[in-house]
Protein backbone atom coordinates (compact mmCIF):
# COMPACT_ATOMS: atom_id res chain seq x y z
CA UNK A 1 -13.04 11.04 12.95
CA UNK A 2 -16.32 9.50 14.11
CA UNK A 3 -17.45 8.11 11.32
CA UNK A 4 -13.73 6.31 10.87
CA UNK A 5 -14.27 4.23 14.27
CA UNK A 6 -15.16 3.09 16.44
CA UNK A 7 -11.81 3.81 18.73
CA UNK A 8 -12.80 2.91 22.05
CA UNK A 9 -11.82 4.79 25.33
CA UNK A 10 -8.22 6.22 24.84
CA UNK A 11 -7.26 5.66 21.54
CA UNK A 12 -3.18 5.73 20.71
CA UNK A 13 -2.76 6.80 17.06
CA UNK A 14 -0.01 7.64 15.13
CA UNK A 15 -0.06 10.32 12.25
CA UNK A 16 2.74 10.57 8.95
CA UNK A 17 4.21 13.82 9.11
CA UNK A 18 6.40 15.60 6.31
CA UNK A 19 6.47 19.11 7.67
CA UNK A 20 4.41 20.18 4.86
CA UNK A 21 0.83 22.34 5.11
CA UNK A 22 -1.67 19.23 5.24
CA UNK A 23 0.43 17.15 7.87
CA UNK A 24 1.07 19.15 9.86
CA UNK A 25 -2.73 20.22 10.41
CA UNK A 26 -3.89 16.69 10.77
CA UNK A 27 -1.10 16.37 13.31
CA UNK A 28 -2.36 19.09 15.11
CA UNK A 29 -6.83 18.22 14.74
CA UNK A 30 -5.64 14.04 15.45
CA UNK A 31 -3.31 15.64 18.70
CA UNK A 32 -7.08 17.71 20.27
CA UNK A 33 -9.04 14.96 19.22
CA UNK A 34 -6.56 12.04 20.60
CA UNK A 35 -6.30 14.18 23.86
CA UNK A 36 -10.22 14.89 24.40
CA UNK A 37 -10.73 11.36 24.76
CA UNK A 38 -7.98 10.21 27.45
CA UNK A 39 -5.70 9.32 24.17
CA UNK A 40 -2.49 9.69 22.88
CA UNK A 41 -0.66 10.89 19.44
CA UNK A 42 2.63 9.94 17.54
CA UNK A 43 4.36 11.37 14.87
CA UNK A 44 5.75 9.34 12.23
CA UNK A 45 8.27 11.84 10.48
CA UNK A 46 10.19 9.74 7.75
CA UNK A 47 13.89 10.89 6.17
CA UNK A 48 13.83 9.23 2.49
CA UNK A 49 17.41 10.68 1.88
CA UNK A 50 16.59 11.76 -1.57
CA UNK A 51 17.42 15.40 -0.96
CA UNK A 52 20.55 16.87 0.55
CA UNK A 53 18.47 18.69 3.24
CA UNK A 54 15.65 16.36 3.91
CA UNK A 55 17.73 14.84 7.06
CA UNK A 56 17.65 18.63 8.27
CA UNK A 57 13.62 18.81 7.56
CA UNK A 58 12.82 15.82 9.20
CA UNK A 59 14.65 17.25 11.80
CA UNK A 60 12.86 20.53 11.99
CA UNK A 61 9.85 18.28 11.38
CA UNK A 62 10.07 16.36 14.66
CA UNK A 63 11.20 20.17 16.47
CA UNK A 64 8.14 21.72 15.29
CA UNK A 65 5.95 18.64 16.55
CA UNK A 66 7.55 19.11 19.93
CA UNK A 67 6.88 22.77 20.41
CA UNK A 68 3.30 21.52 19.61
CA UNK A 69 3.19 18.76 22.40
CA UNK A 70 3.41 15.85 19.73
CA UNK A 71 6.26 13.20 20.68
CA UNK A 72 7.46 12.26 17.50
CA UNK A 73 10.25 9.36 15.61
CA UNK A 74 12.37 10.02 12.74
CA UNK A 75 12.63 7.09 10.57
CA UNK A 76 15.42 7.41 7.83
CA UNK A 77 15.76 5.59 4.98
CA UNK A 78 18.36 6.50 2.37
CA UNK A 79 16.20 5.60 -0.62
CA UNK A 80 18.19 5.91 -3.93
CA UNK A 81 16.92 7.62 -6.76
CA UNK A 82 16.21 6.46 -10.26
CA UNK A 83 12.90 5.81 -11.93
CA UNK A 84 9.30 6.68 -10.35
CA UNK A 85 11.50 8.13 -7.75
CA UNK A 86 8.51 9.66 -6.56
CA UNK A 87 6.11 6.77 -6.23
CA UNK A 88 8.68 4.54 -4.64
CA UNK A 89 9.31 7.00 -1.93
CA UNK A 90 5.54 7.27 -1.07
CA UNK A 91 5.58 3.56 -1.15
CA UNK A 92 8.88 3.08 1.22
CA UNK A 93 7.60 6.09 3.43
CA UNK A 94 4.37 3.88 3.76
CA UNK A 95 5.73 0.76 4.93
CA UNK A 96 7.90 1.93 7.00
CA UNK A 97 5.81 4.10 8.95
CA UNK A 98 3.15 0.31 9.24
CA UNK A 99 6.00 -1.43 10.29
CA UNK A 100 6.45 1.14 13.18
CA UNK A 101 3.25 1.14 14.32
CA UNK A 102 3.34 -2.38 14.05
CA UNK A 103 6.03 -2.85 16.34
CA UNK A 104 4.55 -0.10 18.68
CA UNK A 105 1.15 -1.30 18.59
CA UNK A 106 -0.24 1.23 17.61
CA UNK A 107 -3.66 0.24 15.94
CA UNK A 108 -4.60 3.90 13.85
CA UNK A 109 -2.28 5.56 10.95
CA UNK A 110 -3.32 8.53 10.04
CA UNK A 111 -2.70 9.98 6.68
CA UNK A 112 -2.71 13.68 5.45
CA UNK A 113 -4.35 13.59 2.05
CA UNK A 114 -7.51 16.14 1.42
CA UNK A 115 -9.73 16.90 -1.32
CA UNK A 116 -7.49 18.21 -3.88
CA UNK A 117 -5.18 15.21 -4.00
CA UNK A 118 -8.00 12.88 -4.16
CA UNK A 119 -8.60 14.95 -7.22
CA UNK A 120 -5.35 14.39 -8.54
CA UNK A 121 -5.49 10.58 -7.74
CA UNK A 122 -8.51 10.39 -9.59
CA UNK A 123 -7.12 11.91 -12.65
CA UNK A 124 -4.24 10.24 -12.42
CA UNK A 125 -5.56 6.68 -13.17
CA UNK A 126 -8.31 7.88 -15.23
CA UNK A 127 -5.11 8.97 -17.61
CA UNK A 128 -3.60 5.67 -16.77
CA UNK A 129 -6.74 3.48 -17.72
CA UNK A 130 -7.80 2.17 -14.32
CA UNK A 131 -10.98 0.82 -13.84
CA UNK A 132 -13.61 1.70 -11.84
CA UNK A 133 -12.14 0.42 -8.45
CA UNK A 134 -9.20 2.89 -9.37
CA UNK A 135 -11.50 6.00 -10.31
CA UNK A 136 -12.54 5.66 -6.62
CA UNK A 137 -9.45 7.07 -5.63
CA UNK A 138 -8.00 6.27 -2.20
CA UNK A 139 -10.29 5.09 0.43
CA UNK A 140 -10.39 7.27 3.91
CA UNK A 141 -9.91 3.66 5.77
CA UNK A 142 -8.26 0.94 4.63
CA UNK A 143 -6.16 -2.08 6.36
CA UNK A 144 -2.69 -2.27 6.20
CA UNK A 145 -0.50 -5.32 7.60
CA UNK A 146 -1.23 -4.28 11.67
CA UNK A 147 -2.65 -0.80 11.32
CA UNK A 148 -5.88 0.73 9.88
CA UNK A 149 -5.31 3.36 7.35
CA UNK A 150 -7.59 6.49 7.95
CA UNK A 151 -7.57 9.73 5.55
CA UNK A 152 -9.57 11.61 7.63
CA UNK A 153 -9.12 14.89 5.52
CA UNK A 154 -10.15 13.50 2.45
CA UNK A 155 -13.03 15.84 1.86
CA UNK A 156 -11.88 18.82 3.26
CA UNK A 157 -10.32 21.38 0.78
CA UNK A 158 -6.52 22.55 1.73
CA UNK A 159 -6.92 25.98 2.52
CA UNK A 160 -9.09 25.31 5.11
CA UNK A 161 -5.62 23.38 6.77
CA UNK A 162 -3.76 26.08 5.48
CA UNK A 163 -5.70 28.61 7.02
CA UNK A 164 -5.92 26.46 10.24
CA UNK A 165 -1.91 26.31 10.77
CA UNK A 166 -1.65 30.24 10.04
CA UNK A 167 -4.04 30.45 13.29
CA UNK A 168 -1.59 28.64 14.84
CA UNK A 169 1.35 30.85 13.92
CA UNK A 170 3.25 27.15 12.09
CA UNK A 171 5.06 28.00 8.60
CA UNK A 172 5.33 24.71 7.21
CA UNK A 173 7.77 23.32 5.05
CA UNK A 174 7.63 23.57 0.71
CA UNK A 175 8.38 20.68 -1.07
CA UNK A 176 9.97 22.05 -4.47
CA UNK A 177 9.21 18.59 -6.00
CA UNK A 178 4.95 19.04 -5.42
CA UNK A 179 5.59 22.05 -8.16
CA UNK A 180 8.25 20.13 -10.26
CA UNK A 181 6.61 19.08 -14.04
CA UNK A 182 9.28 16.97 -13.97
CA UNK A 183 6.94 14.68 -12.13
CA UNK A 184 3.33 13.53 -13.82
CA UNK A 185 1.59 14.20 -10.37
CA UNK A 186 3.21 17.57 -10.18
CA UNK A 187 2.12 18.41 -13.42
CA UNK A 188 -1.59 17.69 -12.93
CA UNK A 189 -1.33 19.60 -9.83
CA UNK A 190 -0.50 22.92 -12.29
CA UNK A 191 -2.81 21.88 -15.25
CA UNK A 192 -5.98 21.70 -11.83
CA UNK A 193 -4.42 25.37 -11.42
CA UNK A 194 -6.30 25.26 -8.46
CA UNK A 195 -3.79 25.40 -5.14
CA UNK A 196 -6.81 25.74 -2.51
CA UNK A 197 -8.52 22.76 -3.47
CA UNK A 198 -12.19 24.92 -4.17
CA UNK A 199 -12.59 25.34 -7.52
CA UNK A 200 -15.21 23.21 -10.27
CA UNK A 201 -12.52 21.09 -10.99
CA UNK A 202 -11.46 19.90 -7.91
CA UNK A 203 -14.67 18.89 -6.60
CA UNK A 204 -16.12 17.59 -9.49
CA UNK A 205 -13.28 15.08 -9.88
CA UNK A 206 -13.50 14.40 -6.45
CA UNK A 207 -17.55 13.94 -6.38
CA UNK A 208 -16.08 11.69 -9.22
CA UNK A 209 -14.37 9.41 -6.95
CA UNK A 210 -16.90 9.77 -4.21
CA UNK A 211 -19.42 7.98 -6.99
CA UNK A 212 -17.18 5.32 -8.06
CA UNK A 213 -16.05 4.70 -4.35
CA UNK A 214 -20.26 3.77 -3.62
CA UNK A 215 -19.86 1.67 -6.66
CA UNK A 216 -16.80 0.10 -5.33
CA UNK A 217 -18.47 -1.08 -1.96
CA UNK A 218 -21.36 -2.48 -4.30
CA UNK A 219 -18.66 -5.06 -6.75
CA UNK A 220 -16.69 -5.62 -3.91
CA UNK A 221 -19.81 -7.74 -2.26
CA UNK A 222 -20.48 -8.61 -5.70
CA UNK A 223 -16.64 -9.39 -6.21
CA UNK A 224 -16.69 -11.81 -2.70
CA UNK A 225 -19.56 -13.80 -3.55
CA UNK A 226 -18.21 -14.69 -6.99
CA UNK A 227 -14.79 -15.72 -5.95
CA UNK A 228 -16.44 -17.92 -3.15
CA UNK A 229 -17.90 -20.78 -6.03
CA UNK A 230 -14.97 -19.75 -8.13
CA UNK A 231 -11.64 -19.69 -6.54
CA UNK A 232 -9.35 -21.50 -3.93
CA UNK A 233 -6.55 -19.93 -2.86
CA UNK A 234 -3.89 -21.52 -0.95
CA UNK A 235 -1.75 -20.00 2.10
CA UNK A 236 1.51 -20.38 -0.26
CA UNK A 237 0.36 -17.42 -2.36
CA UNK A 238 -0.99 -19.25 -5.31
CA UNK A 239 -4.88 -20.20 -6.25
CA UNK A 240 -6.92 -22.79 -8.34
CA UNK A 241 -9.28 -20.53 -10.58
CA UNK A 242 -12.51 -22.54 -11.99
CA UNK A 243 -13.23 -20.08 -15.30
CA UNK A 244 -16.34 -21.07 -15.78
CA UNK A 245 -17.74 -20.30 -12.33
CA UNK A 246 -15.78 -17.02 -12.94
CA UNK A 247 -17.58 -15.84 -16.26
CA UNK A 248 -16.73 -13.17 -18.42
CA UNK A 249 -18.87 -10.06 -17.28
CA UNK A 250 -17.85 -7.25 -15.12
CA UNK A 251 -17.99 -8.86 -12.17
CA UNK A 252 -15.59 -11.36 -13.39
CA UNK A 253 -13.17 -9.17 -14.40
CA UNK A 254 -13.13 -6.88 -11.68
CA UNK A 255 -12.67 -10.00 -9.51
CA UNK A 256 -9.70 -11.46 -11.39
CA UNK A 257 -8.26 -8.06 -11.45
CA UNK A 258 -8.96 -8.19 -7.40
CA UNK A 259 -6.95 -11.11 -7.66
CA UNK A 260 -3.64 -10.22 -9.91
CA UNK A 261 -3.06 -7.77 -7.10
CA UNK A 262 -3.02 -9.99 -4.38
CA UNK A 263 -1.15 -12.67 -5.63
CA UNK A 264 1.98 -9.71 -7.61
CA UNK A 265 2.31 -8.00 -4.14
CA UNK A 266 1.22 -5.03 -5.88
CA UNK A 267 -0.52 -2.02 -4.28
CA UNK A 268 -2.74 -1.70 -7.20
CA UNK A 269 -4.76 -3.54 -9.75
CA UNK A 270 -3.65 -3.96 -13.38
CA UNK A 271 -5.04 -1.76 -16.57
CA UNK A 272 -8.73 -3.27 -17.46
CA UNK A 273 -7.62 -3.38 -21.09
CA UNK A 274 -5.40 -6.27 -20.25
CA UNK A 275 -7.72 -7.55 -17.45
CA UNK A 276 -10.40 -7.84 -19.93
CA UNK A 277 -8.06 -9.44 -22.77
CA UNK A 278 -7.07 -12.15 -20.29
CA UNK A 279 -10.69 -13.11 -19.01
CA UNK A 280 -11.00 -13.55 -22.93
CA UNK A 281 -8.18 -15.88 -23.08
CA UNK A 282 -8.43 -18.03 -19.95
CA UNK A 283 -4.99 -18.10 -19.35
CA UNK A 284 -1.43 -16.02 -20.05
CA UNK A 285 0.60 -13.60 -17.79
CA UNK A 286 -0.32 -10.10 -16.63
CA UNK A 287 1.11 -8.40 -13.14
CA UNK A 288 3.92 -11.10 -13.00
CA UNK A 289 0.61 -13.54 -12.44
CA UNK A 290 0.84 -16.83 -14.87
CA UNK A 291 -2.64 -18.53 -15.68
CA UNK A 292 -2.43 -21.64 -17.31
CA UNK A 293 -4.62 -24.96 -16.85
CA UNK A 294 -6.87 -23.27 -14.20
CA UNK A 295 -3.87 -22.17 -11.98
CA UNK A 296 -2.68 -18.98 -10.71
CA UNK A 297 0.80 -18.48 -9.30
CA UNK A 298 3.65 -15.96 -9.21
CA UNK A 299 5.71 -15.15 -12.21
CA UNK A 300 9.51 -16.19 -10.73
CA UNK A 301 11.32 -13.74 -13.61
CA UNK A 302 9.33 -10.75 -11.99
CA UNK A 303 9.47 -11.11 -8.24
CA UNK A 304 11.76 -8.90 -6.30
CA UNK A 305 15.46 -8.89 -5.55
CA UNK A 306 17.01 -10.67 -2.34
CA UNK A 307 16.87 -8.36 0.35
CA UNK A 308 18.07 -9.09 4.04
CA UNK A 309 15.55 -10.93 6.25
CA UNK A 310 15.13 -8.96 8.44
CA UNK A 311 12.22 -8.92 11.17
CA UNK A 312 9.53 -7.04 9.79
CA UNK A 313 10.18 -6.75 6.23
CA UNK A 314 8.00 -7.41 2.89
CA UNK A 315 9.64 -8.98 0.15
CA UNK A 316 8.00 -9.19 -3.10
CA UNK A 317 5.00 -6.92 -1.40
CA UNK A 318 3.56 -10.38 -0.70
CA UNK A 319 5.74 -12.10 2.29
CA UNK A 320 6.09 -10.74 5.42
CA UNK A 321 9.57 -11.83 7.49
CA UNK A 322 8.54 -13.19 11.34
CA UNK A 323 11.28 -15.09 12.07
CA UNK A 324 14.51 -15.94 10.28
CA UNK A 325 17.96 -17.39 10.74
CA UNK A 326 20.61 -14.94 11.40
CA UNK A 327 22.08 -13.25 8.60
CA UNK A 328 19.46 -14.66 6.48
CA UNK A 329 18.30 -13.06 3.13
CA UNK A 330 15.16 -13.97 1.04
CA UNK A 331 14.43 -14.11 -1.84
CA UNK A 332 12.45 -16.36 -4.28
CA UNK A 333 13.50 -19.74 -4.16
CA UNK A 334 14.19 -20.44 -8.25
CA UNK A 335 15.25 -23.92 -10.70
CA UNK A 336 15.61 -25.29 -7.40
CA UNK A 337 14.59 -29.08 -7.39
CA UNK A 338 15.05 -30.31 -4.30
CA UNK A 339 11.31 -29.45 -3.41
CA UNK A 340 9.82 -30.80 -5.88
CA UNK A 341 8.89 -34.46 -4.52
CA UNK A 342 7.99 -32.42 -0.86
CA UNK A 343 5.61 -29.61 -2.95
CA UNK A 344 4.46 -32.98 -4.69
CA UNK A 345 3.41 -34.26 -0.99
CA UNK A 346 1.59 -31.14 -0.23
CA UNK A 347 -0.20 -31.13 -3.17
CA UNK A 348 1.31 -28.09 -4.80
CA UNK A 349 2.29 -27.61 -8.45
CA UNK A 350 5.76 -28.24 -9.27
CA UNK A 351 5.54 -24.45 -11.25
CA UNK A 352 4.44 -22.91 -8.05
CA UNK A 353 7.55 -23.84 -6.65
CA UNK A 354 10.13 -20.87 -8.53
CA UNK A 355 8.27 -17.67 -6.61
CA UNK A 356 8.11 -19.84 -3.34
CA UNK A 357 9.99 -17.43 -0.76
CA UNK A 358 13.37 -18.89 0.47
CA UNK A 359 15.86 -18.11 3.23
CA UNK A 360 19.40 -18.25 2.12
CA UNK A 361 23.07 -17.77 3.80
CA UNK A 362 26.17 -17.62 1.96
CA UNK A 363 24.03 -18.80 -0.98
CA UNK A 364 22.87 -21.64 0.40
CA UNK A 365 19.07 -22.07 1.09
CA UNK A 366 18.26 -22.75 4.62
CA UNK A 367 14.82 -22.54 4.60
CA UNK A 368 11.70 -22.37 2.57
CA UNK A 369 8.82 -22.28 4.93
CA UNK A 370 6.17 -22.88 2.86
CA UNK A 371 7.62 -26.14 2.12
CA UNK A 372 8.21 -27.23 5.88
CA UNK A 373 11.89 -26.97 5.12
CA UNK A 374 14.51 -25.73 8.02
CA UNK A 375 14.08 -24.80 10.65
CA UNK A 376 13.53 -20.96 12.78
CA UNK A 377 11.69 -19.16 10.04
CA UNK A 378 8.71 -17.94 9.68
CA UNK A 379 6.85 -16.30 7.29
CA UNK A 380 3.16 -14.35 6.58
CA UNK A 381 1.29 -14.44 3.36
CA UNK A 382 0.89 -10.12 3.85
CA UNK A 383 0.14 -8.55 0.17
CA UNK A 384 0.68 -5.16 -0.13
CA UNK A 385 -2.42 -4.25 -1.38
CA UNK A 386 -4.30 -5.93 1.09
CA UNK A 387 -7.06 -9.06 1.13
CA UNK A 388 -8.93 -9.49 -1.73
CA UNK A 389 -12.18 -7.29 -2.51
């Protein structure tokens, strides 16, 4: 944990629990290691609802914390199933454990992933085409909306944890879905064949990452100083891109790529095929990201559904609700031109104005705070992926 901080005197973390193996040892290292130091730990146990028993697990998740001296919360979410069911329930799990911490202030979430599954991760996008930012897996800290993200285990194989909760007499819970080939993950879990996490494979992927993670740090400076002659990006979620201060080499790409994720809302950056034939073209549309004329701005056919507006949530993984009239939804504001002459005023492009976020009631819009109309909302430009880099 050292290395991760620093945490001050008394640090108050929280840690995501499943009830599986790897959680459940974190939970209990974070729970010494909080306590040593005058501190305090919190479980974050979430119910996704995909599963008839998972209320029941969560359950015996949040049990088996307490018998461990580890207050715990259940958060339950009734997810419904469909495509990438997987991925979309490690995404919902995710930001709805932030959002608690956010609202507990609680500064630290710690994560159970370990060697192995940054092996998988690795492989994963290698399959998928990602580019060298993606090939260096997940970072051990990264910042999320309120919270820091720390993986502390994410270089220690998982029978070490496995051997570490059998010393502690804690059977942990088997999710049938980890083993399911069903699932692409699952099935590059069997093809590694390699359940402890200590084999050739393992750590040579995950050296892998280690290696492209140094070369990450390096283009993300690299990355920074380019965008800083090249781009201006404005608080409504849209940017003014000068292409020839970009250029076309590596360091362009990567930092156009840097920014397709943070103006989509996406968690991660698009395929470098297409990043590369873009840069080429100097304008087009790629991660529901239009480029035309030297502008950058949402794509209105591909941002999210209306969802309710409530405190707290992210809609379109770029807009964070703060404030909003009651019974409220948002969604993007659309063909709607009664902004037009006020974006005009402001200086924005009238195109911008379709993925503009708007508050709505009965189908009305009440609000659209990025265009200083209504009143009692507010919202925060908060990408899901995080700042640019």
């Amino acid at each position: 944990m050292a290395p991760l901080g620093p945490f001050g005197s008394a640090p108050h973390l929280a840690v995501g629990v499943s009830g599986g193996p790897h959680s459940l040892a974190l939970a209990l290292l974070a729970r010494d290691w909080a306590q040593a130091r005058g501190g305090s730990l919190l479980g974050l146990v979430v119910d996704h609802g995909l599963r008839p028993e998972s209320a029941e697990e969560a359950r015996w998740a949040a049990e088996t914390l307490r018998c461990h001296r580890i207050p715990s919360e259940v958060i339950s979410l009734g997810l419904p199933g469909g495509a990438a069911m997987q991925e979309r329930a490690r995404a919902a799990r995710l930001e709805a454990m932030l959002d608690r911490c956010g609202a507990l202030g609680l500064p630290w979430l710690l994560l159970g992933q370990h060697r192995a599954d940054q092996a998988e991760t690795v492989l994963f996008r290698a399959l998928r085409g990602s580019g060298p930012a993606g090939l260096a897996g997940v970072p051990v800290a990264r910042a999320a909306g309120e919270a820091l993200l720390l993986r502390p285990l994410l270089d220690m194989a998982p029978a070490r944890l496995e051997a570490l909760l059998k010393a502690n007499g804690v059977v942990p819970l088997r999710d049938p879905s980890n083993l399911n080939p069903r699932f692409m993950r699952a099935r590059l879990r069997l093809s590694l064949a390699d359940p402890d996490g200590q084999g050739a494979g393992v750590a040579a992927l995950a050296e892998a990452g280690r290696a492209f993670a140094r070369r990450r740090e390096r283009q993300e400076d690299a990355v920074a100083a380019r965008l800083a002659g090249a781009l201006r990006l404005a608080p409504e979620g849209w940017a003014r891109l000068d292409a020839t201060a970009l250029g076309q080499d590596t360091v362009a790409m990567a930092a156009l790529a840097s920014l397709l994720r943070l103006l989509s809302g996406a968690e991660h950056t698009p395929g470098q095929e297409g990043v590369a034939a873009l840069l080429r073209r100097g304008q087009g549309t790629l991660h529901g990201v239009q480029w035309r004329d030297g502008l950058l701005c949402r794509e209105a056919a591909a941002c999210a559904p209306p969802l309710p507006a409530t405190i707290g949530a992210r809609w379109d993984g770029r807009w964070r609700v703060l404030a909003a009239p009651e019974d409220s939804s948002i969604g993007a504001l659309g063909p709607e031109s009664a902004g037009v002459a006020r974006a005009a005023r402001r200086g924005m492009p009238a195109r911008v104005l379709a993925g503009l976020p708007a508050l709505r009631r009965g189908g009305e819009v009440v609000a659209v705070p990025a265009l200083g109309l209504g009143e009692g909302a507010r919202l925060a430009f908060d990408p899901a992926g995080g700042p640019l880099g």
